[in-house]
Protein backbone atom coordinates (compact mmCIF):
# COMPACT_ATOMS: atom_id res chain seq x y z
CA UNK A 1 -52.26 -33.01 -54.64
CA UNK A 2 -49.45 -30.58 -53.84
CA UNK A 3 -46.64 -32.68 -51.97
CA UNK A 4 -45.41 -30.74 -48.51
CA UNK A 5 -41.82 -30.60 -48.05
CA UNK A 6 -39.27 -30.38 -45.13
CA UNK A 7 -36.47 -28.77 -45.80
CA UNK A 8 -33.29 -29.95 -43.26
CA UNK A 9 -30.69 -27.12 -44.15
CA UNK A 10 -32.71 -24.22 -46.14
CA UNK A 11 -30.71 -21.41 -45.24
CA UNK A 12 -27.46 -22.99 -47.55
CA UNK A 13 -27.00 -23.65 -50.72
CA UNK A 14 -29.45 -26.68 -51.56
CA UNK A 15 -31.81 -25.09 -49.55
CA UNK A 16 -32.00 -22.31 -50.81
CA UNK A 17 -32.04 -23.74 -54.34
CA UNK A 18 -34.84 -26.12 -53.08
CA UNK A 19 -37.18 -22.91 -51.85
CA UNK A 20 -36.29 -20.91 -55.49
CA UNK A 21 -37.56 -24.29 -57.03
CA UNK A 22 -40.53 -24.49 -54.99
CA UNK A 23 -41.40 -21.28 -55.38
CA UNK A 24 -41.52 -21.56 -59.41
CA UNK A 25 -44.24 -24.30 -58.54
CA UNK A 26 -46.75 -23.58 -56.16
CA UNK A 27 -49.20 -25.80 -57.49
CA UNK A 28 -47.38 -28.80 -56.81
CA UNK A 29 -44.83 -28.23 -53.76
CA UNK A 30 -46.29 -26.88 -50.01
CA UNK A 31 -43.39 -25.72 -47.16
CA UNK A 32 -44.36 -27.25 -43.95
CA UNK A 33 -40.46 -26.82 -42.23
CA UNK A 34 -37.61 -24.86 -42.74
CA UNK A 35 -34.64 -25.05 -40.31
CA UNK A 36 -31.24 -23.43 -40.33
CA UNK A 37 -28.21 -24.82 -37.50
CA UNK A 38 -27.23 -20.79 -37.14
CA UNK A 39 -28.33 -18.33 -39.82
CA UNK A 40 -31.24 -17.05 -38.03
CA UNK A 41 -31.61 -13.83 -40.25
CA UNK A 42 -31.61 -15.18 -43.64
CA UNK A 43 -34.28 -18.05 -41.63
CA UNK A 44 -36.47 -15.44 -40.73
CA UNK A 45 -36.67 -14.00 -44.07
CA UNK A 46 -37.72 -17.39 -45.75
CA UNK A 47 -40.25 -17.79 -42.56
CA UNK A 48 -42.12 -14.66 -43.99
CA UNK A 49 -41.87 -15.34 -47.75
CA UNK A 50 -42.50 -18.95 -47.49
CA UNK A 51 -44.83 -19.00 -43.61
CA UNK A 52 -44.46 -22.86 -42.91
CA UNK A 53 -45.92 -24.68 -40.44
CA UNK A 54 -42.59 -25.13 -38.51
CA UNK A 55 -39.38 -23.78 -38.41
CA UNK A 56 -36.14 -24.87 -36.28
CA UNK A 57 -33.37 -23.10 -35.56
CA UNK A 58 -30.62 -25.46 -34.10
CA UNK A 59 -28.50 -23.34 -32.24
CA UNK A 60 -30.91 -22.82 -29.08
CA UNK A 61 -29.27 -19.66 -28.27
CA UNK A 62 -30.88 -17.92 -31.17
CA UNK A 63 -34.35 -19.54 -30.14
CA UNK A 64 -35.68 -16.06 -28.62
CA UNK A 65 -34.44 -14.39 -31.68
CA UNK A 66 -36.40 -15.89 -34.09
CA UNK A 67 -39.65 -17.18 -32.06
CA UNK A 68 -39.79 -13.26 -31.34
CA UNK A 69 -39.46 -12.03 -35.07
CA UNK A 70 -42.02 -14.34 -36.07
CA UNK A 71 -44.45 -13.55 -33.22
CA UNK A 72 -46.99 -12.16 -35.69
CA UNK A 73 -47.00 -15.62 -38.10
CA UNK A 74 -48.89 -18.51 -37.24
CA UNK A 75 -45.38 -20.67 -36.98
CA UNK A 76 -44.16 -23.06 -34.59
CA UNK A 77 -40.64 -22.09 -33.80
CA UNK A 78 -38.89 -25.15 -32.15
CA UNK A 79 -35.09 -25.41 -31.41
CA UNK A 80 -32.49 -27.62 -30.53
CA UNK A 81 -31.08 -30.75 -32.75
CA UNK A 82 -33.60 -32.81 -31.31
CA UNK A 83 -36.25 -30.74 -32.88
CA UNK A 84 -34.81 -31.76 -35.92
CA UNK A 85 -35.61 -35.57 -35.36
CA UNK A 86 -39.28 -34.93 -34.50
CA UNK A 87 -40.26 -32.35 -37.26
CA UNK A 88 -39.33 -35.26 -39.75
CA UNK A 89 -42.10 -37.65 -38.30
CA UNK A 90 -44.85 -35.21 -39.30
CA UNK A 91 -47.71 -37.40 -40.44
CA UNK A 92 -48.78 -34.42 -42.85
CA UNK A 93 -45.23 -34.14 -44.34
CA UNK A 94 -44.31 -36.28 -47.65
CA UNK A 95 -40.74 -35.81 -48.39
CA UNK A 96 -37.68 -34.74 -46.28
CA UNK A 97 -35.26 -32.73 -48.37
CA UNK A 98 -31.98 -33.47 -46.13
CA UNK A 99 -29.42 -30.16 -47.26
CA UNK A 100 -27.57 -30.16 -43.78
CA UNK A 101 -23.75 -29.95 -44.67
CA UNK A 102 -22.14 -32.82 -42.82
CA UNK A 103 -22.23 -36.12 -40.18
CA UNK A 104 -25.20 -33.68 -38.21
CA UNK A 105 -27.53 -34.69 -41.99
CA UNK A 106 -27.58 -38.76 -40.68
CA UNK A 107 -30.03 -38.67 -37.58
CA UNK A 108 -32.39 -36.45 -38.95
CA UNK A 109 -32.84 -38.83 -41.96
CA UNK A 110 -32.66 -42.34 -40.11
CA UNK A 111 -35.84 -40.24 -37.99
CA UNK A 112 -37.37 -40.10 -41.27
CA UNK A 113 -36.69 -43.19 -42.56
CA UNK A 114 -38.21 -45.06 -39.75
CA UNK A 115 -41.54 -42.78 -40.03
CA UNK A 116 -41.93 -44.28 -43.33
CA UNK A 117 -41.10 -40.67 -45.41
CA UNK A 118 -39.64 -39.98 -48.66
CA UNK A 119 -36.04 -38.43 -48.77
CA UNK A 120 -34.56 -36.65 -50.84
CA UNK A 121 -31.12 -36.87 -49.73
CA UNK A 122 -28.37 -34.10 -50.94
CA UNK A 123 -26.02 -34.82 -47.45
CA UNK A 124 -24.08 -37.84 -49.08
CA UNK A 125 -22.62 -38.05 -45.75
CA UNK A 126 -25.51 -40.08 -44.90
CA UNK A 127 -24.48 -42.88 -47.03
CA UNK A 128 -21.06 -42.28 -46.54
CA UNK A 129 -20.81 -43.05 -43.18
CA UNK A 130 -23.54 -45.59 -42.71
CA UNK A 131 -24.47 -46.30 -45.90
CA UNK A 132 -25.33 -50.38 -45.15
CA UNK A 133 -27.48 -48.91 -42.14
CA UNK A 134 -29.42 -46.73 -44.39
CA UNK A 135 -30.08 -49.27 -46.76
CA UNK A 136 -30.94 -51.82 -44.35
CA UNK A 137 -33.40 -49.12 -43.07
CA UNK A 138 -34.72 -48.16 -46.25
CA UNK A 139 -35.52 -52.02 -47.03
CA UNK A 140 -37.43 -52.61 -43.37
CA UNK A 141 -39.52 -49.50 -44.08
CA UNK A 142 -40.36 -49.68 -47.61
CA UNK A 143 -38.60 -45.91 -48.04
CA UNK A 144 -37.92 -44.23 -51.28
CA UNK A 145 -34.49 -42.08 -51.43
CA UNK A 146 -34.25 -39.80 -54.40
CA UNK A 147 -30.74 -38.40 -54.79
CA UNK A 148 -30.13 -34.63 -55.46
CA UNK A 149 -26.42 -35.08 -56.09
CA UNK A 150 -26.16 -33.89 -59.90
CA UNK A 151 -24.25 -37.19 -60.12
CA UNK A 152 -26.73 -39.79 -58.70
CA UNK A 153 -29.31 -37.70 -59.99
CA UNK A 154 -28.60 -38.66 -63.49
CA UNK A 155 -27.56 -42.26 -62.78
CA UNK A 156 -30.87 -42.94 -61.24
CA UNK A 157 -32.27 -41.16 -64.26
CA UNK A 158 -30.54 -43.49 -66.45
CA UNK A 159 -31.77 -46.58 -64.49
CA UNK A 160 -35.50 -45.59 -65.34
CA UNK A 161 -36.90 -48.56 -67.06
CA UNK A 162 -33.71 -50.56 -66.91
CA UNK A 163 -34.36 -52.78 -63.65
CA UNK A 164 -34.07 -56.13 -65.51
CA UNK A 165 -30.82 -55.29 -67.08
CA UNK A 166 -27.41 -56.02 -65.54
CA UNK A 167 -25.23 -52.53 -65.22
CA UNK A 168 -22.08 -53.06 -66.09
CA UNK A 169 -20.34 -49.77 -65.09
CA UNK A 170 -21.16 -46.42 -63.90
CA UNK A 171 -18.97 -43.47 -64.90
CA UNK A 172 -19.14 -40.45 -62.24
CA UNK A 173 -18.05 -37.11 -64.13
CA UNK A 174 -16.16 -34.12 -62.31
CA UNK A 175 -15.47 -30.94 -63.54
CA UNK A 176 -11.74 -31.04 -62.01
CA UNK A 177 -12.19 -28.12 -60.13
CA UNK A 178 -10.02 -24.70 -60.28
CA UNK A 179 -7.01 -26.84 -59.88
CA UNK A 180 -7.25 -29.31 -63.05
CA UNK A 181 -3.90 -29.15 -64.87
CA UNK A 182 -2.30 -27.62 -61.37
CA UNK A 183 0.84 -29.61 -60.14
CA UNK A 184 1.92 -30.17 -56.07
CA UNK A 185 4.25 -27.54 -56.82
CA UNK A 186 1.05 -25.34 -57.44
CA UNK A 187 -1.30 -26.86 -54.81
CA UNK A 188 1.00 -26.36 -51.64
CA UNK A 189 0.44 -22.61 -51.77
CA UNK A 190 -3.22 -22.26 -52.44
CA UNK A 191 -5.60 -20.79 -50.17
CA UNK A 192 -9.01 -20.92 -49.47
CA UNK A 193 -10.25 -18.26 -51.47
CA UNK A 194 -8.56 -20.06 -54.41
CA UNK A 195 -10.17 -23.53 -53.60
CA UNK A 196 -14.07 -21.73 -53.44
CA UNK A 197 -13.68 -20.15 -57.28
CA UNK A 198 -15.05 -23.14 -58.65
CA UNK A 199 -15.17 -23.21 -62.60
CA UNK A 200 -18.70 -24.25 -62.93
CA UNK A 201 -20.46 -25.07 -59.87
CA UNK A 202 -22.38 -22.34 -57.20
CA UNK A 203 -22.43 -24.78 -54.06
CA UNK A 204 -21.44 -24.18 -50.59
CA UNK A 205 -18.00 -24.03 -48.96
CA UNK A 206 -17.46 -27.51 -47.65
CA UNK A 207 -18.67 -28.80 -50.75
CA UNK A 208 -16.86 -26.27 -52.99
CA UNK A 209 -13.70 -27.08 -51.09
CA UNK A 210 -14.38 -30.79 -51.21
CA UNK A 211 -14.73 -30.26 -55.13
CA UNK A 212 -11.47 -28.86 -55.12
CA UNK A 213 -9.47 -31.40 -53.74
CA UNK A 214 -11.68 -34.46 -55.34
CA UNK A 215 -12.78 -35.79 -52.11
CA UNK A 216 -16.21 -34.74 -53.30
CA UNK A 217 -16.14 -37.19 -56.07
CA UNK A 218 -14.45 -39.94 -54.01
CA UNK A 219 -17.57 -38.98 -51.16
CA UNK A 220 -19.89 -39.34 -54.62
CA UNK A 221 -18.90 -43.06 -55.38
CA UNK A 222 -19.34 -43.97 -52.09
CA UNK A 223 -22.79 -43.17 -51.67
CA UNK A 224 -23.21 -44.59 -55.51
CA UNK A 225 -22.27 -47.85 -53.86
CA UNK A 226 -24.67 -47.90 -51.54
CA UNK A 227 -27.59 -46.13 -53.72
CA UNK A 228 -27.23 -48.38 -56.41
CA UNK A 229 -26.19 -51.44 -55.03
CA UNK A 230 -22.54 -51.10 -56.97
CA UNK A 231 -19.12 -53.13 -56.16
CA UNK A 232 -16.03 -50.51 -55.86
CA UNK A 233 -14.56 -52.09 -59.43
CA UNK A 234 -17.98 -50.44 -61.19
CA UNK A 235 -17.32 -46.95 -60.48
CA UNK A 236 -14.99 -45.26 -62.22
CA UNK A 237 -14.57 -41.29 -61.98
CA UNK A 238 -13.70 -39.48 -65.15
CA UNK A 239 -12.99 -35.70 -65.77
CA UNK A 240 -14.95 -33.81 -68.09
CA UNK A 241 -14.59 -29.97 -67.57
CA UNK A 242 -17.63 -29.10 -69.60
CA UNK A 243 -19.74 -30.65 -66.51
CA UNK A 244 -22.41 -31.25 -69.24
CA UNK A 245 -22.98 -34.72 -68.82
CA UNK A 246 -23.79 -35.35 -65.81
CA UNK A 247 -22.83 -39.25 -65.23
CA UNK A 248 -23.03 -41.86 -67.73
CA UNK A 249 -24.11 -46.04 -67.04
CA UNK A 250 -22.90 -48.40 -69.08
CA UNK A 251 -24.86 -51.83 -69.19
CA UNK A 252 -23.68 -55.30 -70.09
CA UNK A 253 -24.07 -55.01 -73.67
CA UNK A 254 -21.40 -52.32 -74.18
CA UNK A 255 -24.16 -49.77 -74.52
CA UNK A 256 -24.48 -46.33 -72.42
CA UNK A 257 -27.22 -44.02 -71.11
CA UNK A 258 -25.90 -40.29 -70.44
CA UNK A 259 -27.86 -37.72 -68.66
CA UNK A 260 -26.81 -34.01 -69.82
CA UNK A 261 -28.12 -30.64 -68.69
CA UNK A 262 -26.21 -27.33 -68.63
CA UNK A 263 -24.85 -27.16 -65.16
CA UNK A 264 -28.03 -26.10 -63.03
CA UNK A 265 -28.46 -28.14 -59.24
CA UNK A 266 -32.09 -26.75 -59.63
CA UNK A 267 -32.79 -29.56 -62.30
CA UNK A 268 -31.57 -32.65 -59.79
CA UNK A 269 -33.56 -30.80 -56.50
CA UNK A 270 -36.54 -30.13 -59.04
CA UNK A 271 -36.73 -34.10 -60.10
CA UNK A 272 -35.92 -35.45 -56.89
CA UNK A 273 -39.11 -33.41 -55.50
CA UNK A 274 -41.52 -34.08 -58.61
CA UNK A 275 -40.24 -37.72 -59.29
CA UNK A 276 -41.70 -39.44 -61.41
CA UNK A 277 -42.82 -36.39 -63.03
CA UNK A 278 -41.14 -33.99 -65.04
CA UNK A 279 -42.66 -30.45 -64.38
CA UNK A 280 -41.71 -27.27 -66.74
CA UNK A 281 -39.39 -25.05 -65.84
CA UNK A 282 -37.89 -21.89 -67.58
CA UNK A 283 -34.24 -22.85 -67.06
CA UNK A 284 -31.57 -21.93 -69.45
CA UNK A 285 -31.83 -25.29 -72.45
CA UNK A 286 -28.12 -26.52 -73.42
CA UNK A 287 -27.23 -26.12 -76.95
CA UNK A 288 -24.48 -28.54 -79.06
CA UNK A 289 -23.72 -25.34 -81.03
CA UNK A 290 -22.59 -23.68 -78.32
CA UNK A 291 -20.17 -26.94 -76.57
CA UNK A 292 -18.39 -28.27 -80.18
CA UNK A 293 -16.46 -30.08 -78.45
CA UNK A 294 -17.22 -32.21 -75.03
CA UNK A 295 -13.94 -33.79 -73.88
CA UNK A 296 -12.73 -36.04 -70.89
CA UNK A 297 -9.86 -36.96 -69.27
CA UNK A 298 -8.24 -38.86 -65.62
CA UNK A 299 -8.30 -37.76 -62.83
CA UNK A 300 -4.46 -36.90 -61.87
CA UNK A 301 -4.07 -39.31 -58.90
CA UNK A 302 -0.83 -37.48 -58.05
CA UNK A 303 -2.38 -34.56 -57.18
CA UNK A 304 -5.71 -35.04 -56.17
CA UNK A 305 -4.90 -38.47 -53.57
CA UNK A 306 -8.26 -37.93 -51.74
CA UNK A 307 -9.89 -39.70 -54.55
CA UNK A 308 -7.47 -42.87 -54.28
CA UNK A 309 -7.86 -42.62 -50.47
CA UNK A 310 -11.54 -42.94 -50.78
CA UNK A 311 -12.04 -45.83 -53.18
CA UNK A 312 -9.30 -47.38 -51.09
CA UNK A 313 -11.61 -47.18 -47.88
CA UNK A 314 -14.89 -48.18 -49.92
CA UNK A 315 -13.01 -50.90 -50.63
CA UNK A 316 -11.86 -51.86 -46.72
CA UNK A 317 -15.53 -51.27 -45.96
CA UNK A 318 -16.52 -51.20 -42.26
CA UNK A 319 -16.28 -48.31 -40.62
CA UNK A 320 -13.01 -46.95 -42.86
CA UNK A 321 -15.19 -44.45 -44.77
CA UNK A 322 -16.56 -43.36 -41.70
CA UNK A 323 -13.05 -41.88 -40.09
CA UNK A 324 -12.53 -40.63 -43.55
CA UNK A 325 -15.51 -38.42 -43.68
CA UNK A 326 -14.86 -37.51 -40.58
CA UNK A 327 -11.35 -36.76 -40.80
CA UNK A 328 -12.20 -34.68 -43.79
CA UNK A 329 -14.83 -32.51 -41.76
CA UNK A 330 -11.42 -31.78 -39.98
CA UNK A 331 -9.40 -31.18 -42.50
CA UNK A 332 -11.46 -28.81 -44.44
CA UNK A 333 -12.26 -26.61 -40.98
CA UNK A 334 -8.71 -26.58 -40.66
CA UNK A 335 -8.16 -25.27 -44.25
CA UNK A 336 -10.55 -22.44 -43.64
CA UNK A 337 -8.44 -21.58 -40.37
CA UNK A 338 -5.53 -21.25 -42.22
CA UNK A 339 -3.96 -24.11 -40.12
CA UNK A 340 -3.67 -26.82 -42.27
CA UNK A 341 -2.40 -26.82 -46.15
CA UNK A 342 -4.68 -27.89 -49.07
C-alpha cells in the first residue's frame, strides 16, 4: 500500500527534496498536505503538480491568494498555524515529514505525536529544545521518529540489527563549511553571501548559515542525544571535508559501522519515508576511484565556539539548549540584516 505523506515545510529545501523524491516513486508515496508559512507561489505550483488533499498556507493574509488559484482543484485550502496542528491528526495520513525551519517545527509534531503518526523529523529544533518532552511523548504513544538529518540518518542506519549491543561512541562528521582553515582574523569580515557558498551541501539559509558557523553540528549532537538515548561524553564531532561518510558508531568492542553515500539529502528523506525498505533510485553511486583519499580532522574550537557552546549547554541540560536555539534564531536573522557579525 502506497504510504500518504504530510509534508510541514514543502516549499524549502527538504520539502522540496521530499516532493522530487516522491515523485520518482509514485507507487509507493501519496501527497495528502503540503503547506508553506509564506511562499504562496512556488505552493501553488506544487498544489497543481502534486493536487493533495490539503494544503496550508500559514500566513493568513495570503489565504485568498491561494484558495482562489486553486479554485478549479478539488483541495482544501486551510490557513493559519493552527491549521498546521489539525492537518497532522488526519486519520488517513501515515507519516508527517516535519521540514519547517525553526522553534515554529515543535507543535506541529507534538500534534502528531499524540495522534499516534509516524515522523519523519528534519527540524532538529524539535529535539533541541524539548528533546526529553518528545521522547517522553514518543514512549506514551508508541511513535516511530525516523531522522532525515544526513547525520542521524546514518547513525540510525548503523544501529539496524545492533539493539543488544552497547554503543560505545558515535562520531558526527561535518564538512567544515566554506570557512575550514579560516582564522578570526578572516571570520570578522565575512558576509552572508560568503557564509551560504557551502562546499558541498544545497540546504536552506538558516541551515547553510548554521553550517557555517558549526552551530549546525553542535544543534546535530543535541538531537543525537535525545534520538539515541546518548550521554554528552559519546558524541564527538569530527571534520571530514569529503562529507562522504556520513557518521560513524563505534560499539564496545572497538569496532565501527560507517554509513557513506556521495553527498545527496534525497538518500536520508528517501529512507526515512520507505523505512525499512530500501527502494531504487537513479542517484549518482560514489566511487573509491574517484575520493583516493578520505581524510579527517578537529574541529578548530577557536574559531568555530558555537560548537563548544552547545555541548556545554547539552551538558547543563534543562532548558539551556532551549535559549541557545533560540538565541541562535536571533543571531542568524541578525546576520542576514547585516546587524550583527558572523
Amino acid at each position: 500500500m502506497r504510504k500518504r505523506i504530510v509534508i510541514l515545510g514543502s516549499t524549502g529545501s527538504i520539502g522540496t527534496q521530499a516532493l522530487e523524491v516522491i515523485q520518482k516513486h509514485p507507487d509507493s508515496f501519496d501527497i495528502e498536505t503540503i503547506t508553506a508559512y509564506n511562499n504562496a507561489e512556488l505552493l501553488i505550483q506544487q498544489a497543481y503538480k502534486f493536487v493533495p488533499e490539503n494544503v496550508v498556507i500559514v500566513n493568513k493574509e495570503k489565504y485568498n491568494f491561494v484558495k482562489e488559484a486553486l479554485s478549479k482543484l478539488p483541495i482544501k485550502v486551510h490557513s493559519g498555524e493552527e491549521s498546521l496542528s489539525q492537518v497532522v491528526k488526519s486519520p488517513s495520513a501515515d507519516i508527517i515529514l516535519s521540514a519547517m525551519v525553526g522553534y515554529s517545527g515543535l507543535l506541529p509534531t507534538i500534534n502528531a505525536i499524540k495522534a499516534g503518526k509516524t515522523i519523519a523529523l528534519a527540524n532538529k529544533e524539535t529535539l533541541v529544545i524539548a528533546g526529553e518532552l518528545i521522547r517522553a511523548l514518543t514512549k506514551e504513544f508508541n511513535v516511530k521518529i525516523y531522522p532525515i538529518d544526513s547525520e542521524h540518518s546514518a547513525i540510525f542506519q548503523c544501529l539496524e540489527g545492533e539493539s543488544q549491543n552497547t554503543v560505545e561512541k558515535i562520531y558526527l562528521t561535518a564538512s567544515g563549511g566554506p570557512f575550514r582553515g579560516k582564522d578570526l582574523k578572516y571570520i570578522k569580515n565575512i558576509k552572508p553571501k560568503d557564509a551560504l557558498n557551502h562546499p558541498n551541501w544545497c540546504m536552506g539559509n538558516k541551515v547553510t548559515i548554521d553550517s557555517a558557523s558549526l552551530m549546525n553540528k553542535g544543534l546535530e549532537a543535541i538531537e543525537a542525544k535525545w534520538l539515541f538515548n546518548l550521554l554528552p561524553e559519546q558524541i564527538e564531532v569530527i571534520v571530514h571535508p569529503q562529507s562522504i561518510i556520513h557518521s560513524i558508531v563505534q560499539f564496545q568492542d572497538g569496532s565501527m559501522k560507517a554509513q557513506m553515500s556521495l553527498p545527496d539529502m534525497r538518500l536520508p528523506i528517501l529512507y526515512a519515508l520507505s523505512y525499512p525498505l530500501r527502494l531504487k533510485t537513479d542517484f549518482p553511486r560514489f566511487s573509491f576511484l574517484n575520493y583516493p583519499q578520505l581524510t579527517f580532522e578537529k574541529p578548530d574550537l577557536e574559531v568555530f565556539r558555537n560548537l563548544s557552546l552547545a555541548f556545554n549547554v547539552m551538558r547543563q541540560g534543562g532548558n539551556m539548549p532551549c535559549a541557545l536555539n533560540a538565541s541562535n534564531e536571533v543571531a542568524v536573522n541578525a546576520f542576514f540584516a547585516n546587524v550583527l557579525i558572523f
